[in-house]
PDB file of N, CA and C in Angstrom:
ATOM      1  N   UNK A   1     101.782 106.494  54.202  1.00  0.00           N
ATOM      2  CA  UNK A   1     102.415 105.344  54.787  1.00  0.00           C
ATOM      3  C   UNK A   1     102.457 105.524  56.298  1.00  0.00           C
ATOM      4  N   UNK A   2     101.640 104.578  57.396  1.00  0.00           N
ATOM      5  CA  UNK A   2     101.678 104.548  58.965  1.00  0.00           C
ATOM      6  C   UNK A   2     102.914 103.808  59.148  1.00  0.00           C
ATOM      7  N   UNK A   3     103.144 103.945  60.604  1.00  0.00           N
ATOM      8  CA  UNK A   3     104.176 102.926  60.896  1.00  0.00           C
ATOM      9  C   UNK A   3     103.678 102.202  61.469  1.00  0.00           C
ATOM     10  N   UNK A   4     102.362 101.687  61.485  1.00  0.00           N
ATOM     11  CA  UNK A   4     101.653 100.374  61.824  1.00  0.00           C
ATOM     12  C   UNK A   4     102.261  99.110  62.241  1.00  0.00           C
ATOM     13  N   UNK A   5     102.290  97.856  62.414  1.00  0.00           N
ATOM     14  CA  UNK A   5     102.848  96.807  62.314  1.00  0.00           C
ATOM     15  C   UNK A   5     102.143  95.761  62.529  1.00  0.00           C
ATOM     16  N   UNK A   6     101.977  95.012  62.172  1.00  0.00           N
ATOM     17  CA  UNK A   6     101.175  94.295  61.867  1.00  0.00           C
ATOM     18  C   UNK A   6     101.508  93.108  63.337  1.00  0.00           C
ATOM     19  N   UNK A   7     100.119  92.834  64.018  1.00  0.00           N
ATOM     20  CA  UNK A   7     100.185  92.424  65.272  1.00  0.00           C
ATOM     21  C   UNK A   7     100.942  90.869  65.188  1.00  0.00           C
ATOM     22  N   UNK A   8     101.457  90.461  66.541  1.00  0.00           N
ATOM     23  CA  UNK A   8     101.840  89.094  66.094  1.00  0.00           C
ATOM     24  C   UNK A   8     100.773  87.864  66.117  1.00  0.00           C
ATOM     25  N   UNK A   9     101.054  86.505  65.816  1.00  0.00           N
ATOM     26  CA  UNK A   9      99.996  85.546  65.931  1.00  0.00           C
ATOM     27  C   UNK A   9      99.519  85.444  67.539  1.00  0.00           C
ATOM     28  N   UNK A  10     100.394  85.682  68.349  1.00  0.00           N
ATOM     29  CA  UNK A  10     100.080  85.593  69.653  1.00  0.00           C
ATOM     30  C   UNK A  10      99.332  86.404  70.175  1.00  0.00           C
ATOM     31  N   UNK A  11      99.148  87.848  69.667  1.00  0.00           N
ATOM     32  CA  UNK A  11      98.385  88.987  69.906  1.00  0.00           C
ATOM     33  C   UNK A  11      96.950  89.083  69.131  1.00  0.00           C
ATOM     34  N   UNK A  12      97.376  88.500  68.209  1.00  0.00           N
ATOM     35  CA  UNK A  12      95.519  87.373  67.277  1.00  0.00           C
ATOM     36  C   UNK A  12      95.145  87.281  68.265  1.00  0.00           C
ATOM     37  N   UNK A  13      95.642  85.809  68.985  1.00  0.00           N
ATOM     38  CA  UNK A  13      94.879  84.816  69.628  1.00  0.00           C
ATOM     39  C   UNK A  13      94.056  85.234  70.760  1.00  0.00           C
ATOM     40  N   UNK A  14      95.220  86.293  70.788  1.00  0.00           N
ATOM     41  CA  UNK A  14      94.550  86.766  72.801  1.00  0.00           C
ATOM     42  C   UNK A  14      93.484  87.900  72.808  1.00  0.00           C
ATOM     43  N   UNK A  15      93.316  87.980  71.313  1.00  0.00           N
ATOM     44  CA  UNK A  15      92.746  89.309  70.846  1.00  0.00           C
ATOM     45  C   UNK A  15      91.022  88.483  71.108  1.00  0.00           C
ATOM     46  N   UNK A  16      90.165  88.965  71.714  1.00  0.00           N
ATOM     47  CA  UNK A  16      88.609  88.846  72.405  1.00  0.00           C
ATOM     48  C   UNK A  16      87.777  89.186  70.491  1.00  0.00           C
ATOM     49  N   UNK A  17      87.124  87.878  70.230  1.00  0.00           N
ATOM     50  CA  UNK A  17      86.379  88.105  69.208  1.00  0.00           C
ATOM     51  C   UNK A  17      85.016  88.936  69.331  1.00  0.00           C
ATOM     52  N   UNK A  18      84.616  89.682  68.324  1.00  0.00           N
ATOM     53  CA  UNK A  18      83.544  90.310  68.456  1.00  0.00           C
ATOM     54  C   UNK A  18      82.677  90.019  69.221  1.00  0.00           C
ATOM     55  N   UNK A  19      82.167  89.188  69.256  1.00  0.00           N
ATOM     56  CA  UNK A  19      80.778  87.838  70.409  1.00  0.00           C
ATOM     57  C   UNK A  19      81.472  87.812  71.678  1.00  0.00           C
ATOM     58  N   UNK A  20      82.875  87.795  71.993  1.00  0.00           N
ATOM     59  CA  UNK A  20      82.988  87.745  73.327  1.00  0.00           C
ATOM     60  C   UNK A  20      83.103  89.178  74.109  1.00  0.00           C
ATOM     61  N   UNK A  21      83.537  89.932  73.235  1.00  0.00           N
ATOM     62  CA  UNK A  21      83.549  91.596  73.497  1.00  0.00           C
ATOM     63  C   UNK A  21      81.888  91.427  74.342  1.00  0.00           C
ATOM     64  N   UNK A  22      81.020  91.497  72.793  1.00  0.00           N
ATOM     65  CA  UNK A  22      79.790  91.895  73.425  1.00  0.00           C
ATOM     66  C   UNK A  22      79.217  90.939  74.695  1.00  0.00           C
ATOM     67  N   UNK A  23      79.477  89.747  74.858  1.00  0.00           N
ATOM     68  CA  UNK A  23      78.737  89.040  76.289  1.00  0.00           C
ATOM     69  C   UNK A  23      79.658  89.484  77.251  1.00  0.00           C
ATOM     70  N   UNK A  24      81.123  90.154  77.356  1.00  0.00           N
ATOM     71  CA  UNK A  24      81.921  90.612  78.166  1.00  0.00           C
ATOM     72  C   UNK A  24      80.866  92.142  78.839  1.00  0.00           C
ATOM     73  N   UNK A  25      80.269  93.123  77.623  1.00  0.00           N
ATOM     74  CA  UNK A  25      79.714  94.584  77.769  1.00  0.00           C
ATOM     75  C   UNK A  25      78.084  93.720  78.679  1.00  0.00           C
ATOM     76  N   UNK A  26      77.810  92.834  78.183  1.00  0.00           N
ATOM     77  CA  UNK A  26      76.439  92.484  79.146  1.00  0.00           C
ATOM     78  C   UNK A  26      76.696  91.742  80.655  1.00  0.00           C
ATOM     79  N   UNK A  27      77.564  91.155  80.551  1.00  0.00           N
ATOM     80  CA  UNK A  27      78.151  91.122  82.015  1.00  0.00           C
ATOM     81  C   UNK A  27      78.681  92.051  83.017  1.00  0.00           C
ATOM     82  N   UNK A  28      79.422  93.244  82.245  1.00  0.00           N
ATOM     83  CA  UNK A  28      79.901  94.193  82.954  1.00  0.00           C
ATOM     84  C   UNK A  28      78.705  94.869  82.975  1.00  0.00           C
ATOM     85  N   UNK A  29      77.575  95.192  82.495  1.00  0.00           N
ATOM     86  CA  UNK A  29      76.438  95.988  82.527  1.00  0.00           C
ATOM     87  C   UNK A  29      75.801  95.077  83.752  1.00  0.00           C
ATOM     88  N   UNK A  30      75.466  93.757  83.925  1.00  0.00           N
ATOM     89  CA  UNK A  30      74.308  93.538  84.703  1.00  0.00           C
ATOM     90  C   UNK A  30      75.137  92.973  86.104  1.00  0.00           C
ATOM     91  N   UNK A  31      76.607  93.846  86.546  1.00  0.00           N
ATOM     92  CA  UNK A  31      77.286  93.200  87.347  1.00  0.00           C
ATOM     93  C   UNK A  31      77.114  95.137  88.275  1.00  0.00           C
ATOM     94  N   UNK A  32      77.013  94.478  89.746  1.00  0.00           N
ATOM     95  CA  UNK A  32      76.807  96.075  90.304  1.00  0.00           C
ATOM     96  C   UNK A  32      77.337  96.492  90.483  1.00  0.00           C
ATOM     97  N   UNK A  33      77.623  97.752  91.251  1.00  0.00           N
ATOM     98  CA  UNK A  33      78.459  98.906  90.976  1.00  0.00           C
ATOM     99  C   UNK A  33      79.654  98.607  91.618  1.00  0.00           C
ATOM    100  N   UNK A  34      81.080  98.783  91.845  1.00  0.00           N
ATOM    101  CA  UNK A  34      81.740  98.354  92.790  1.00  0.00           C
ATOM    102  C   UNK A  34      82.003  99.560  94.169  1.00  0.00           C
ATOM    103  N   UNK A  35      81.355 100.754  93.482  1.00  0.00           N
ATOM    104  CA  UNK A  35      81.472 102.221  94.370  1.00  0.00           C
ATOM    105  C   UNK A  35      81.126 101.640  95.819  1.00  0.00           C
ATOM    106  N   UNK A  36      79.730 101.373  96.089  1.00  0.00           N
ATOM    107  CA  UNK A  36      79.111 100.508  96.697  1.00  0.00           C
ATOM    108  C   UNK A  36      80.164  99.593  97.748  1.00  0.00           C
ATOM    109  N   UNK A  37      80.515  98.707  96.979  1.00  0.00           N
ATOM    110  CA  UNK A  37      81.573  97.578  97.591  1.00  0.00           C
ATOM    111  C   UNK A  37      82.705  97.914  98.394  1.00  0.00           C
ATOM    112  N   UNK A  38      83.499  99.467  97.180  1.00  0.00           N
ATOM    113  CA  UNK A  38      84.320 100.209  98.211  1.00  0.00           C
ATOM    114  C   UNK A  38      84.233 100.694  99.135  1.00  0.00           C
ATOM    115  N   UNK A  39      83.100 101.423  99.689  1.00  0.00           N
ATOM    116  CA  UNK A  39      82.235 102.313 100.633  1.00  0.00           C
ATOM    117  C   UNK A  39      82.324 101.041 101.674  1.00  0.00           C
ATOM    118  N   UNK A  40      81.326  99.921 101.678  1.00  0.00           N
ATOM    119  CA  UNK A  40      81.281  98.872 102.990  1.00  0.00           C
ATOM    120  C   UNK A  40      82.598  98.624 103.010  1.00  0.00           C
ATOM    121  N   UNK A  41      83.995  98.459 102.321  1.00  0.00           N
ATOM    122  CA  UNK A  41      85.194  97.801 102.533  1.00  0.00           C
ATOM    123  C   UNK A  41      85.352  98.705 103.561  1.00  0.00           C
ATOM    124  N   UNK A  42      85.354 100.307 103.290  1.00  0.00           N
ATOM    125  CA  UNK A  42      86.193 101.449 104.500  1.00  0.00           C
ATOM    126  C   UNK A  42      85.145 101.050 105.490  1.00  0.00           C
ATOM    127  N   UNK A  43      83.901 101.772 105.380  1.00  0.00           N
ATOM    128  CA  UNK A  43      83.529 101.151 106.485  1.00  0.00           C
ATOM    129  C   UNK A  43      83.944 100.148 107.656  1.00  0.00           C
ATOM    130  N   UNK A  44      83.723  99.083 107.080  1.00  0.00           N
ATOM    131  CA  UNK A  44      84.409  98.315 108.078  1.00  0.00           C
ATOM    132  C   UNK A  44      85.735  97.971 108.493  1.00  0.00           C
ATOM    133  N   UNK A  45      86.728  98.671 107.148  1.00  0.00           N
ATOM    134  CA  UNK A  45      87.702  99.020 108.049  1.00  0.00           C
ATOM    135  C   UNK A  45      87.917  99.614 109.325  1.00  0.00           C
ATOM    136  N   UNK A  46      87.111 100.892 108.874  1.00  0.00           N
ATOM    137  CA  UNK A  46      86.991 102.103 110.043  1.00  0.00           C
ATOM    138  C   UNK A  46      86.433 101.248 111.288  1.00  0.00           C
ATOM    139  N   UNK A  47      85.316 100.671 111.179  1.00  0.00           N
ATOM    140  CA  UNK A  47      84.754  99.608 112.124  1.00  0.00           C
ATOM    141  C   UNK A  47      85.701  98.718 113.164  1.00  0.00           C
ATOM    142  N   UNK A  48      86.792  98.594 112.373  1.00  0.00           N
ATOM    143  CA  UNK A  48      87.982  97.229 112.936  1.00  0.00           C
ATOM    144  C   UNK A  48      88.805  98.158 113.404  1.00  0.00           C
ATOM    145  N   UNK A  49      89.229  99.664 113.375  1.00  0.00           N
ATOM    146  CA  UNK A  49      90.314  99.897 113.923  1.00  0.00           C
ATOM    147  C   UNK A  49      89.660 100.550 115.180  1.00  0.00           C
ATOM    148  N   UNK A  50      88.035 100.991 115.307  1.00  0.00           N
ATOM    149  CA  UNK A  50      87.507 101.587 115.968  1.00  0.00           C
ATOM    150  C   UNK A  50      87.705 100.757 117.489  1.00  0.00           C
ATOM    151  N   UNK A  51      87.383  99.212 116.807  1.00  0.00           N
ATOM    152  CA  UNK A  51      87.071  98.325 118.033  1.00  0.00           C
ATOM    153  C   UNK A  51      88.830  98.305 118.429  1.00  0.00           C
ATOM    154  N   UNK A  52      89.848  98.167 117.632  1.00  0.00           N
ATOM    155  CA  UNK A  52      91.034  97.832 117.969  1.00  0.00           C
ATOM    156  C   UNK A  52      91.121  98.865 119.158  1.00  0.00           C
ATOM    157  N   UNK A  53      90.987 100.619 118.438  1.00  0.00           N
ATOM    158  CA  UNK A  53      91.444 101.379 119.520  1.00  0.00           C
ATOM    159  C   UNK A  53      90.705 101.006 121.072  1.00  0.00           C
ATOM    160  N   UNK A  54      89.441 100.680 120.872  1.00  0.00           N
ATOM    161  CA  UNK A  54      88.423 100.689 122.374  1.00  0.00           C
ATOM    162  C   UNK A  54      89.612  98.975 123.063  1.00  0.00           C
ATOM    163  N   UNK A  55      89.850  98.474 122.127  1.00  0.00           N
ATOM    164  CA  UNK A  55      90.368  97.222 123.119  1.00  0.00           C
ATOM    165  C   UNK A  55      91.678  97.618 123.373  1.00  0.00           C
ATOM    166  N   UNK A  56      92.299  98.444 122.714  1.00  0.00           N
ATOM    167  CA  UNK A  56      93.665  99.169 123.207  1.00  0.00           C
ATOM    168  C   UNK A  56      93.483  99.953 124.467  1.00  0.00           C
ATOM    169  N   UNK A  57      92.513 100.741 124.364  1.00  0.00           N
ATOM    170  CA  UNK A  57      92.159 101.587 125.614  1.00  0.00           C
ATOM    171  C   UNK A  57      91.780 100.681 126.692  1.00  0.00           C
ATOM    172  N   UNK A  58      91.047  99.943 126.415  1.00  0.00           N
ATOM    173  CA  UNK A  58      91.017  98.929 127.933  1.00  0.00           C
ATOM    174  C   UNK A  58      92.137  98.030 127.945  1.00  0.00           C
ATOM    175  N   UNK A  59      92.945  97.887 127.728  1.00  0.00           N
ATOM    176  CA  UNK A  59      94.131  96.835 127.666  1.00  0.00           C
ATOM    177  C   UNK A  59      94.638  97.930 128.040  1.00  0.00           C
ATOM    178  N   UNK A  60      94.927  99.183 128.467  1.00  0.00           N
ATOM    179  CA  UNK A  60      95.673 100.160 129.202  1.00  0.00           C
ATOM    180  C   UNK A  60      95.391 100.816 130.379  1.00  0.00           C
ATOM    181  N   UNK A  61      94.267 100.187 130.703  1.00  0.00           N
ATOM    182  CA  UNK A  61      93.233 100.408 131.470  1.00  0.00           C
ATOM    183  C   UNK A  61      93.741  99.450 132.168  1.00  0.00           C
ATOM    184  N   UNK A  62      93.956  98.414 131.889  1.00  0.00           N
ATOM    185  CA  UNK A  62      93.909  96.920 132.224  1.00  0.00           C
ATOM    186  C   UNK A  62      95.136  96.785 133.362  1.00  0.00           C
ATOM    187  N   UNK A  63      96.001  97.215 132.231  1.00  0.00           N
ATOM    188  CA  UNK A  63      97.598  97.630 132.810  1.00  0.00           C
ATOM    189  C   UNK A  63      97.445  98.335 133.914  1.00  0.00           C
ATOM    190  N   UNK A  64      97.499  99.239 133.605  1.00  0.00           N
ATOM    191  CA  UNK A  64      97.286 100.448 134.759  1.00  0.00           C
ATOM    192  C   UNK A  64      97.213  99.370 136.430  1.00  0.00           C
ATOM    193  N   UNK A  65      95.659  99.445 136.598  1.00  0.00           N
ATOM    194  CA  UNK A  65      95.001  99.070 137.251  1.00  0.00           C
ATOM    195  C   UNK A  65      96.017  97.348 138.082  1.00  0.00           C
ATOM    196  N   UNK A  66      96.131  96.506 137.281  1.00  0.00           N
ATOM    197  CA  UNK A  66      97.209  95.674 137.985  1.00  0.00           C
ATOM    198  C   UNK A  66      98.367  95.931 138.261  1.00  0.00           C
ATOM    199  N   UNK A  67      99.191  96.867 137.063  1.00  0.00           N
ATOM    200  CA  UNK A  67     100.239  97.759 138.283  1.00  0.00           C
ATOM    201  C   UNK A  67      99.762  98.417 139.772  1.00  0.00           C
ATOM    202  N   UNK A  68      98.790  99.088 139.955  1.00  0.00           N
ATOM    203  CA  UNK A  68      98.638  99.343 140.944  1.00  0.00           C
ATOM    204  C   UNK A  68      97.657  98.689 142.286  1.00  0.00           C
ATOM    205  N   UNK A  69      97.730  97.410 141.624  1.00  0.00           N
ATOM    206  CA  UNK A  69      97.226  96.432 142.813  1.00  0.00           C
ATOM    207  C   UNK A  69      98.296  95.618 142.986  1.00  0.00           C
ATOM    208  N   UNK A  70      99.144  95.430 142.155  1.00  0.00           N
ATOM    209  CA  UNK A  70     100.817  94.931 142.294  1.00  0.00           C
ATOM    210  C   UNK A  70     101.545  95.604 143.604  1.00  0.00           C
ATOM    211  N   UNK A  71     101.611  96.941 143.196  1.00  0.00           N
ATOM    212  CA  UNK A  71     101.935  97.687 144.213  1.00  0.00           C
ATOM    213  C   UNK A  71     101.101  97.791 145.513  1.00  0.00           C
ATOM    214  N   UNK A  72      99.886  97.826 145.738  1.00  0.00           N
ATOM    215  CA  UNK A  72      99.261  98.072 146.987  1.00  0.00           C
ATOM    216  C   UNK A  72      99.303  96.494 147.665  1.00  0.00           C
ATOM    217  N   UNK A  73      99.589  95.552 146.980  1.00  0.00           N
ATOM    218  CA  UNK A  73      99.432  93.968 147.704  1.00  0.00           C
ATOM    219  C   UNK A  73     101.134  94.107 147.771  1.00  0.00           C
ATOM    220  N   UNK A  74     101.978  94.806 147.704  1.00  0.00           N
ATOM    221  CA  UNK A  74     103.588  94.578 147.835  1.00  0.00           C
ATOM    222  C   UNK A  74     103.160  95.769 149.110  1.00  0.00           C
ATOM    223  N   UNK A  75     102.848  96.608 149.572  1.00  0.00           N
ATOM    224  CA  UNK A  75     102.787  97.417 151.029  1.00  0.00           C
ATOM    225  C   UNK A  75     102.224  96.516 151.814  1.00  0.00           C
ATOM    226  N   UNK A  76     100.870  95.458 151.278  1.00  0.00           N
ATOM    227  CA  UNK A  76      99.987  94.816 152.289  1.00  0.00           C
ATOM    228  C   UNK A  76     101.010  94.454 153.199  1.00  0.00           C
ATOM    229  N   UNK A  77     101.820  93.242 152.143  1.00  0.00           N
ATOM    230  CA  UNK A  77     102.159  91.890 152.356  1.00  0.00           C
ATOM    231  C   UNK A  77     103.851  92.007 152.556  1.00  0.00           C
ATOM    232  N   UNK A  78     104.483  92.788 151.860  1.00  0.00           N
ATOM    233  CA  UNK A  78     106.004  93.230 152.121  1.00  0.00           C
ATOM    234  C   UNK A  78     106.417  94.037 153.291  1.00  0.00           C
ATOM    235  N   UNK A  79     106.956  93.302 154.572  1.00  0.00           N
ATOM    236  CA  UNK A  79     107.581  94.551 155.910  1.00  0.00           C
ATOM    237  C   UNK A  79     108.036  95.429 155.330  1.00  0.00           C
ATOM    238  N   UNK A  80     107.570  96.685 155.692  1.00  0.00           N
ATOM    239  CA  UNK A  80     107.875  97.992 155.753  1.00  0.00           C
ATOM    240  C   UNK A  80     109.772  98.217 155.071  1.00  0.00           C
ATOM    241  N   UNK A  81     110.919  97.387 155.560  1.00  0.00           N
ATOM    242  CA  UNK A  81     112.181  97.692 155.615  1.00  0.00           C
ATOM    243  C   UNK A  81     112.087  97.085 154.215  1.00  0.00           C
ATOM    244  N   UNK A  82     111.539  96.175 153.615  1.00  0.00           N
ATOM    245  CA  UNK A  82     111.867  95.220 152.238  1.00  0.00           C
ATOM    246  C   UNK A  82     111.179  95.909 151.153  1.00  0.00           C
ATOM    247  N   UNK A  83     109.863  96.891 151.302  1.00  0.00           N
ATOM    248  CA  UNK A  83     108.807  97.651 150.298  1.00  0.00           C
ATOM    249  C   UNK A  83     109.893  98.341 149.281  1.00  0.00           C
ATOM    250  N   UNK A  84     110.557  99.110 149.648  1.00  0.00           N
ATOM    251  CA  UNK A  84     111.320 100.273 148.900  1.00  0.00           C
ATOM    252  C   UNK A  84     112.115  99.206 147.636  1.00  0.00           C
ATOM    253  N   UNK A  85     112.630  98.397 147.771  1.00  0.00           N
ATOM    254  CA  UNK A  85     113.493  97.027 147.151  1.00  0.00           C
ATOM    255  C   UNK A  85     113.069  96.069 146.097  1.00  0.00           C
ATOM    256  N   UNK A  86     111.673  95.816 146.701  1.00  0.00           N
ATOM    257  CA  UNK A  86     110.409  94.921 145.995  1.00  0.00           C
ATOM    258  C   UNK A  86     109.803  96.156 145.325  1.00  0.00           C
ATOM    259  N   UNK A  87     109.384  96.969 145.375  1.00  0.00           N
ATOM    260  CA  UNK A  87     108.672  98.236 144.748  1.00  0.00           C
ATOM    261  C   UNK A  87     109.760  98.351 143.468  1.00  0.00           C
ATOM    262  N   UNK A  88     111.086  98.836 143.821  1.00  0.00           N
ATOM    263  CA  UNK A  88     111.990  99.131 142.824  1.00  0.00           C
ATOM    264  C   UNK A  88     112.185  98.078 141.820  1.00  0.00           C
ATOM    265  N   UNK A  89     112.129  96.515 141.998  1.00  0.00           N
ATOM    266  CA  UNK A  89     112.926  96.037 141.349  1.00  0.00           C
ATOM    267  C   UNK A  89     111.128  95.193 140.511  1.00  0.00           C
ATOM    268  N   UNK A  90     109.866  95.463 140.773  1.00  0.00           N
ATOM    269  CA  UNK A  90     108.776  95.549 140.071  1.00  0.00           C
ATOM    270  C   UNK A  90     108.693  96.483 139.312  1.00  0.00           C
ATOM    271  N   UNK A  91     109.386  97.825 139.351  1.00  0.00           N
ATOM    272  CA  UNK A  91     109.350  98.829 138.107  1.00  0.00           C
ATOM    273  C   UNK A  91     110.287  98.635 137.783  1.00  0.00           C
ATOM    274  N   UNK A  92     111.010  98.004 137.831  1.00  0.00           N
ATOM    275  CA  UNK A  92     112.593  97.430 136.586  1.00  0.00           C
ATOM    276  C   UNK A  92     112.171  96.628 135.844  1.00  0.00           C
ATOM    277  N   UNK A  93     110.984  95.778 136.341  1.00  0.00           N
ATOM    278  CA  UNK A  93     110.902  94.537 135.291  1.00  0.00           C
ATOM    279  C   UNK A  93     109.778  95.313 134.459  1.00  0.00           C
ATOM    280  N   UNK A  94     109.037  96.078 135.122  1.00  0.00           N
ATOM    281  CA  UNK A  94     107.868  96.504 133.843  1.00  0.00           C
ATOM    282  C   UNK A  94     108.830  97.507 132.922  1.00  0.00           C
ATOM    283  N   UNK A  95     109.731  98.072 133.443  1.00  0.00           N
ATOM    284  CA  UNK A  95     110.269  98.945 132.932  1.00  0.00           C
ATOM    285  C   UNK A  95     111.009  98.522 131.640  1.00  0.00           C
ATOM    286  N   UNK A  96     111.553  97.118 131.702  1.00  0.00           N
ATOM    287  CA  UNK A  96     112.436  96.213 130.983  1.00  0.00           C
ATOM    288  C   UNK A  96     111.521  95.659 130.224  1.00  0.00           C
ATOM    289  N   UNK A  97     110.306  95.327 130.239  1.00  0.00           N
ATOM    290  CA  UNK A  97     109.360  94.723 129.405  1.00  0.00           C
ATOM    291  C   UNK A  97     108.790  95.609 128.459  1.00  0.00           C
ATOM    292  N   UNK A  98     108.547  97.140 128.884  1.00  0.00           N
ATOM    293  CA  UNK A  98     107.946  97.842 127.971  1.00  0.00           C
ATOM    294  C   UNK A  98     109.027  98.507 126.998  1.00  0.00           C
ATOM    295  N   UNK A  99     110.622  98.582 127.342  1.00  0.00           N
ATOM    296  CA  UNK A  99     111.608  98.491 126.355  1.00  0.00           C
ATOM    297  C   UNK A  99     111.725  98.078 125.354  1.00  0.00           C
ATOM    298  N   UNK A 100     111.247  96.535 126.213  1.00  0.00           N
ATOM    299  CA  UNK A 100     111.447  95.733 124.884  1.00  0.00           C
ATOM    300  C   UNK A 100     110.311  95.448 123.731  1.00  0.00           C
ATOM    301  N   UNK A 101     109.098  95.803 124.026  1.00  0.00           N
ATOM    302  CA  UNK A 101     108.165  96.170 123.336  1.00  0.00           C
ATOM    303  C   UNK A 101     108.661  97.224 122.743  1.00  0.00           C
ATOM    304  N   UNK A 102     108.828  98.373 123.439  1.00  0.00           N
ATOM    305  CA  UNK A 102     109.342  99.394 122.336  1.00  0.00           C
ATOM    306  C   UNK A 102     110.280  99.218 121.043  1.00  0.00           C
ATOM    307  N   UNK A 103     111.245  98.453 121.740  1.00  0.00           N
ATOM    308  CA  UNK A 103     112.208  97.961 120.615  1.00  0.00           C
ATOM    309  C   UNK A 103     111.392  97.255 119.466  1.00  0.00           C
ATOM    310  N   UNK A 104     110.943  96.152 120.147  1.00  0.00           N
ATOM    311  CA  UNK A 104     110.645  95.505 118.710  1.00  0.00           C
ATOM    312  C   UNK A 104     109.731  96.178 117.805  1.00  0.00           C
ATOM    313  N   UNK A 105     108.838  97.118 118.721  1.00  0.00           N
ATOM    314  CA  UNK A 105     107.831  97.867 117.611  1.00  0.00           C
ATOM    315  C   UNK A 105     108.922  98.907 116.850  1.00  0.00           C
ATOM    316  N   UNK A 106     109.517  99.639 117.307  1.00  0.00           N
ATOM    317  CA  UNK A 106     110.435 100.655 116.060  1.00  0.00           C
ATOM    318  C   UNK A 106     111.126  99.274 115.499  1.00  0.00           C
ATOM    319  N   UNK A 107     111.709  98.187 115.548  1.00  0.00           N
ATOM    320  CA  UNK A 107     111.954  97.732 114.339  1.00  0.00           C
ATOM    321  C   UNK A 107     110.767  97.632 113.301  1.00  0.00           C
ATOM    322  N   UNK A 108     110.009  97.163 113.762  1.00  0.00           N
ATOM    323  CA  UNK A 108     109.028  97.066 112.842  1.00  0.00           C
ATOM    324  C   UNK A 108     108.602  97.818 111.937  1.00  0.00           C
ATOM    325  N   UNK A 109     108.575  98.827 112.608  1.00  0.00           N
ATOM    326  CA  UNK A 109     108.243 100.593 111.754  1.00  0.00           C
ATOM    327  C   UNK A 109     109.179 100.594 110.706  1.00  0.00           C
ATOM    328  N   UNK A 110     110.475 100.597 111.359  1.00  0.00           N
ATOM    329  CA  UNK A 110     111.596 100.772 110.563  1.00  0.00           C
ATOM    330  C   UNK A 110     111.661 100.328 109.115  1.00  0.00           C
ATOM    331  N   UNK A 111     111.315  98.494 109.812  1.00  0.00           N
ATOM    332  CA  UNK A 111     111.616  97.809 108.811  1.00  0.00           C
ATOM    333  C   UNK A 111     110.611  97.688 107.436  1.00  0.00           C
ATOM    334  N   UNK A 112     109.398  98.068 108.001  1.00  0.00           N
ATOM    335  CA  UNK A 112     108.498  98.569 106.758  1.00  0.00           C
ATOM    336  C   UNK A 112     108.635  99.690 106.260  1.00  0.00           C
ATOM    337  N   UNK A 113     109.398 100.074 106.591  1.00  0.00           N
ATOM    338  CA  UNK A 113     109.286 102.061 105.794  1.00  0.00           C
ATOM    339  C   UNK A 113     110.268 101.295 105.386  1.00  0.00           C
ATOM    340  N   UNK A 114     111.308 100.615 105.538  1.00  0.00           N
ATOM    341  CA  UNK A 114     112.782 100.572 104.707  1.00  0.00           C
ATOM    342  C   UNK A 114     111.882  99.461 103.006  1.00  0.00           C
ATOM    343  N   UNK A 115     110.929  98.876 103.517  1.00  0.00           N
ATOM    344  CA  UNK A 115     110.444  98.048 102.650  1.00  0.00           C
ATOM    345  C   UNK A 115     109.519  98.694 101.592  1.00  0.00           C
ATOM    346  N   UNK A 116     108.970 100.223 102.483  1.00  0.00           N
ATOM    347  CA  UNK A 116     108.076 100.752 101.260  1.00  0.00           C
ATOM    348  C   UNK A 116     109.101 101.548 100.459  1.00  0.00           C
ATOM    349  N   UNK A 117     109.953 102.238 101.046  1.00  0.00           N
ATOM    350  CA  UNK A 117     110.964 102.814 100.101  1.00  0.00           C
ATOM    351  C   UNK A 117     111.523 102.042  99.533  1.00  0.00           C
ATOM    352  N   UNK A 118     112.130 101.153  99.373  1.00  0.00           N
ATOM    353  CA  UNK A 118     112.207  99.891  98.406  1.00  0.00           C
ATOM    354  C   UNK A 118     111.725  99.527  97.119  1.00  0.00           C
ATOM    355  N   UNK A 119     110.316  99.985  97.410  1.00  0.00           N
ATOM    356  CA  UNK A 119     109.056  99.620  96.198  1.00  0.00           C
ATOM    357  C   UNK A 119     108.961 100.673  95.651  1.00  0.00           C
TER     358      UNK A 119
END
C-alpha cells in the first residue's frame, strides 16, 4: 500500500498530453543553445559599464578642468582685494553641491541594501 493520491481534476487538465510532451522535446531540441545568449548578455554588459566608466572619467575630467578656469577667469577679472571672497564662496557652492550629491547617493545605497535585505 503507497501513500499515493490520486491527482486532482485540475492537475489532469494542466497535465501536457503525450503529443504535446513530444512537439514540446522537438522544439526544445531545434531551439539554440541559451549558453551562447548568456555569454553576449555579459558581454555587453561588461561593454555598457566599460563605456559608463570612460564617460565617468571624462565627466571628471570635465569638472576638473572648469573648476579651474572658474578660478583663473575669477584672478583675470576679480581686483586683487575681492579674489580671496569670490574664490571662497565658489568652493562653498561646489562644496555644497557635491554634499548633496553625496547625500542623495548614500541614500540610495542605503535604501537598496535595506530593500535587498528585505527579500
Amino acid at each position: 500500500m503507497t501513500d499515493e493520491t490520486e491527482p486532482t481534476a485540475a492537475e489532469t487538465a494542466n497535465r501536457p498530453t503525450d503529443d504535446r510532451t513530444r512537439a514540446d522535446d522537438r522544439t526544445r531540441a531545434s531551439e539554440p543553445d541559451d549558453s551562447g545568449d548568456s555569454t553576449v548578455s555579459r558581454l555587453v554588459t561588461v561593454l555598457n559599464y566599460a563605456i559608463l566608466g570612460g564617460l565617468l572619467l571624462l565627466a571628471v575630467i570635465a569638472a576638473v578642468q572648469l573648476y579651474l578656469s572658474v578660478s583663473r577667469t575669477v584672478t583675470t577679472f576679480v581686483v586683487y582685494e575681492y579674489r580671496a571672497p569670490v574664490l571662497a564662496a565658489f568652493n562653498l557652492v561646489v562644496f555644497l553641491i557635491a554634499a548633496l550629491g553625496i547625500s542623495v547617493q548614500v541614500r540610495r545605497l542605503t535604501a537598496s541594501e535595506a530593500d535587498d535585505a528585505d527579500t
